[in-house]
C-alpha atoms as a PDB file:
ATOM      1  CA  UNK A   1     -18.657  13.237   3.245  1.00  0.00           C
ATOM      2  CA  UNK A   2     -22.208  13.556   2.176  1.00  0.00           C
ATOM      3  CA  UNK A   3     -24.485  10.618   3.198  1.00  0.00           C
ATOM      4  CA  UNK A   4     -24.743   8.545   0.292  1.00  0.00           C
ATOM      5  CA  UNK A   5     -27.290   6.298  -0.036  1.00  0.00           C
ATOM      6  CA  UNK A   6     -26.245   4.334  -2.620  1.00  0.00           C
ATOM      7  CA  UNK A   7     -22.728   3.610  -1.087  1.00  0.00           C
ATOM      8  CA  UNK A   8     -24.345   2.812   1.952  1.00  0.00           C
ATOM      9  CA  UNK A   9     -26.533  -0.377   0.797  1.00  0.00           C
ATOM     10  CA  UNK A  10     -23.548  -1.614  -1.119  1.00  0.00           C
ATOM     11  CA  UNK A  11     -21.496  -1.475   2.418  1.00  0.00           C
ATOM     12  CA  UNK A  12     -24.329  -3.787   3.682  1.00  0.00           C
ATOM     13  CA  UNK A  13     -22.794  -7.255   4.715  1.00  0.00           C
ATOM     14  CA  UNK A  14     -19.448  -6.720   3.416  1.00  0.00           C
ATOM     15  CA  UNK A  15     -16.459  -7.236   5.023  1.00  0.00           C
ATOM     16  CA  UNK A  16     -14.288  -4.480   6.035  1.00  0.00           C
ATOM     17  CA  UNK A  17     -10.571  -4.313   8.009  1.00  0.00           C
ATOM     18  CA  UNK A  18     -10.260  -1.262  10.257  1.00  0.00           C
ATOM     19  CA  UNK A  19      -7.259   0.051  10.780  1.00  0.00           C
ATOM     20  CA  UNK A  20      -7.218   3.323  13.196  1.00  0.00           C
ATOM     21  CA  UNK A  21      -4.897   5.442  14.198  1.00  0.00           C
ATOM     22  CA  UNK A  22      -4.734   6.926  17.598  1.00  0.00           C
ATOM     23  CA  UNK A  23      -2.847  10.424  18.166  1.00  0.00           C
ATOM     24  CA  UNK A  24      -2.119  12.721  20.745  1.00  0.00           C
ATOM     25  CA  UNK A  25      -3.471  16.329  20.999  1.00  0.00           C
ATOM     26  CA  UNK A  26      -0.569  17.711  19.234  1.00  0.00           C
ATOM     27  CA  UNK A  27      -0.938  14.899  16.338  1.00  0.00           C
ATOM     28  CA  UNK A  28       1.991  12.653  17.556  1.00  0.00           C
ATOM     29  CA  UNK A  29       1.025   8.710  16.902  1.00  0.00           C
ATOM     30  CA  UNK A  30       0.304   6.758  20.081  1.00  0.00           C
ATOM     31  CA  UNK A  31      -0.824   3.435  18.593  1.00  0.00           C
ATOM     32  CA  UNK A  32      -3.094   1.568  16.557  1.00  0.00           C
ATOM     33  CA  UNK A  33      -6.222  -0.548  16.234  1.00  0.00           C
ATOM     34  CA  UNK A  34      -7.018  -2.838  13.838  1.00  0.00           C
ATOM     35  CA  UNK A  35     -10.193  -5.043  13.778  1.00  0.00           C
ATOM     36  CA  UNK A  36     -12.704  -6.333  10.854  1.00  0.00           C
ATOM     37  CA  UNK A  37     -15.693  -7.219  10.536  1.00  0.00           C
ATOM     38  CA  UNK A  38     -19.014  -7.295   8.912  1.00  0.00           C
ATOM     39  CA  UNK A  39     -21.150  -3.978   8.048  1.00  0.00           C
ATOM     40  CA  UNK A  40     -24.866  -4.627   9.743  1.00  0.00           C
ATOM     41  CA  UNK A  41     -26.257  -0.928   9.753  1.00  0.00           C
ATOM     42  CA  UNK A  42     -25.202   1.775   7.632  1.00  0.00           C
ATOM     43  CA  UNK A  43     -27.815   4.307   8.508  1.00  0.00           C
ATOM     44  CA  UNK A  44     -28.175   8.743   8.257  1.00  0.00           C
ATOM     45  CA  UNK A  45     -28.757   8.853  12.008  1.00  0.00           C
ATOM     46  CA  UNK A  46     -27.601   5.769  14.124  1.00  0.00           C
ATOM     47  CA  UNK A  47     -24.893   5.411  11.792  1.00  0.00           C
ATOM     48  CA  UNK A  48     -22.005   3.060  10.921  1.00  0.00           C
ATOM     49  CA  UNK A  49     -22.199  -0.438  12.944  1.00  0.00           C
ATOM     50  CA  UNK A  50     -19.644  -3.006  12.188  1.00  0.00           C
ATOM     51  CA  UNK A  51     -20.365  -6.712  14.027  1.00  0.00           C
ATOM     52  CA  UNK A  52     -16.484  -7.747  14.470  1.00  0.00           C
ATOM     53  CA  UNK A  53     -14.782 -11.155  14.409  1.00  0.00           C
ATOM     54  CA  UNK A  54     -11.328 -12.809  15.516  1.00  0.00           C
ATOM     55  CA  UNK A  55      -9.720 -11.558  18.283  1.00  0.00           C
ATOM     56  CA  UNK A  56     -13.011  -9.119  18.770  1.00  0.00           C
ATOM     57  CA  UNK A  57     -15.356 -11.496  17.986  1.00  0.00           C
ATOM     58  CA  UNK A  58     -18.663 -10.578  19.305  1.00  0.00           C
ATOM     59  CA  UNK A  59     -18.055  -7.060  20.010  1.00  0.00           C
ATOM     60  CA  UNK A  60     -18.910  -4.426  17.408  1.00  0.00           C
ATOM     61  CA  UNK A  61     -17.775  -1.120  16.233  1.00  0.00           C
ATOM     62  CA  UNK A  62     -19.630   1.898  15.472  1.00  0.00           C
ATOM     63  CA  UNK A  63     -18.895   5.396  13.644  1.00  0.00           C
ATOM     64  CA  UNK A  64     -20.629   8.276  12.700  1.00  0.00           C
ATOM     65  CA  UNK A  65     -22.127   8.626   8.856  1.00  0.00           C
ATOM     66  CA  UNK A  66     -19.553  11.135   8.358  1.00  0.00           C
ATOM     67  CA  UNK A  67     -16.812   8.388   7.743  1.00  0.00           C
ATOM     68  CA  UNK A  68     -18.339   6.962   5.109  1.00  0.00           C
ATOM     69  CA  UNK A  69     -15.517   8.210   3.347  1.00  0.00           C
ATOM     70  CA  UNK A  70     -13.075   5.509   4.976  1.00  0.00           C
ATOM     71  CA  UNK A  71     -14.443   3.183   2.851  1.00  0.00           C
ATOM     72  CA  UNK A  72     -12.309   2.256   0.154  1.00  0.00           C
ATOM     73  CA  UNK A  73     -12.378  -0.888  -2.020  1.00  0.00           C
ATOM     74  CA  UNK A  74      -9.695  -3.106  -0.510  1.00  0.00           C
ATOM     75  CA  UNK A  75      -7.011  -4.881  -2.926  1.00  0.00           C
ATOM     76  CA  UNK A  76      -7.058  -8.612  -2.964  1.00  0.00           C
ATOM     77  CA  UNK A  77      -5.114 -10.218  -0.335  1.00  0.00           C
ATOM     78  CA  UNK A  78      -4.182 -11.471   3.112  1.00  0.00           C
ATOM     79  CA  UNK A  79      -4.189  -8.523   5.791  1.00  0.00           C
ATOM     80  CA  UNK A  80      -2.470  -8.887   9.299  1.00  0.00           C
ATOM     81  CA  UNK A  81      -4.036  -7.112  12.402  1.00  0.00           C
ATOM     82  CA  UNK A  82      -1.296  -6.111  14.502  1.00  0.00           C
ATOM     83  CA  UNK A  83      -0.472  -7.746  17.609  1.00  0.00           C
ATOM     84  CA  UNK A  84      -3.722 -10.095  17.969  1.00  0.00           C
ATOM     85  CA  UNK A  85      -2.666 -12.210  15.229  1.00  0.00           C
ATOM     86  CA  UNK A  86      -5.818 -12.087  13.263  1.00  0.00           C
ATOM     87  CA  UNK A  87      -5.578 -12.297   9.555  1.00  0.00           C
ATOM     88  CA  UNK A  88      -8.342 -11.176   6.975  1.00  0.00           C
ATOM     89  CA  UNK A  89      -8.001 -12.729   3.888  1.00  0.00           C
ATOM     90  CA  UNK A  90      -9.643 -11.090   0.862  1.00  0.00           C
ATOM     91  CA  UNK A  91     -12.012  -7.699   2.836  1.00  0.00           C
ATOM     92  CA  UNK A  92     -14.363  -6.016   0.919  1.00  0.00           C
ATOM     93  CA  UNK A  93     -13.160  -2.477   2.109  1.00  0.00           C
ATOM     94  CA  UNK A  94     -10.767  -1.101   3.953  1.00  0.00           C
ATOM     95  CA  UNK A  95     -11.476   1.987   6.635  1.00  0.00           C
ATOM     96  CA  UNK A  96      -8.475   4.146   7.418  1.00  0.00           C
ATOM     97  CA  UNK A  97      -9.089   6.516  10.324  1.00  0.00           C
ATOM     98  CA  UNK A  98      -7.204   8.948  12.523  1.00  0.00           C
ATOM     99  CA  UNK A  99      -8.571   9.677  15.673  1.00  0.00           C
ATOM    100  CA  UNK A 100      -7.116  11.901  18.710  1.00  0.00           C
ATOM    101  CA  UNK A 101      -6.855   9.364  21.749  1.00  0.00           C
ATOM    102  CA  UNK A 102      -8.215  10.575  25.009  1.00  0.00           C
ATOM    103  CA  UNK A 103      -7.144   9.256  27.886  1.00  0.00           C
ATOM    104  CA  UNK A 104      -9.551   9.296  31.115  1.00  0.00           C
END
């Protein structure tokens, strides 16, 4: 996706859930990772920073522009994170991803 401008200052200080998928080389799902957050920086060259909160809290997330896409508007609702027992109630957006997991 294009960088959009716009889109960008409307992500500003929302919350967003994260839910990413981690596959192999071959495309086989390993696991997932959920966290949420709130958007601080949504900028062309340093990109996508999210400051994160439950089971994360403190710790932040980052992606490139190029995922702006992920954004969606999220539904209403309670969302469960996986295994660390957080729960988001009503996010902003919701960012689905599928990354290829490298192990090192």
């Amino acid at each position: 996706m294009e960088f959009d401008p716009v889109f960008a200052s409307e992500l500003m200080g929302k919350l967003v859930y994260i839910h990413i998928k981690m596959v192999d080389f071959d495309g086989v799902h390993i696991f997932d990772q959920y966290f949420y957050g709130t958007v601080n920086l949504v900028d062309e060259v340093r990109g996508i920073h999210v400051t994160l909160h439950g089971a994360h809290d403190g710790g932040y997330w980052h992606t490139h522009t190029h995922n702006l896409g992920c954004f969606e508007k999220a539904e209403p609702g309670v969302y469960a994170l996986g295994e660390s027992g957080d729960i988001v109630q009503d996010p902003d957006y919701i960012c689905k991803l599928v990354e290829e997991f490298h192990e090192f």
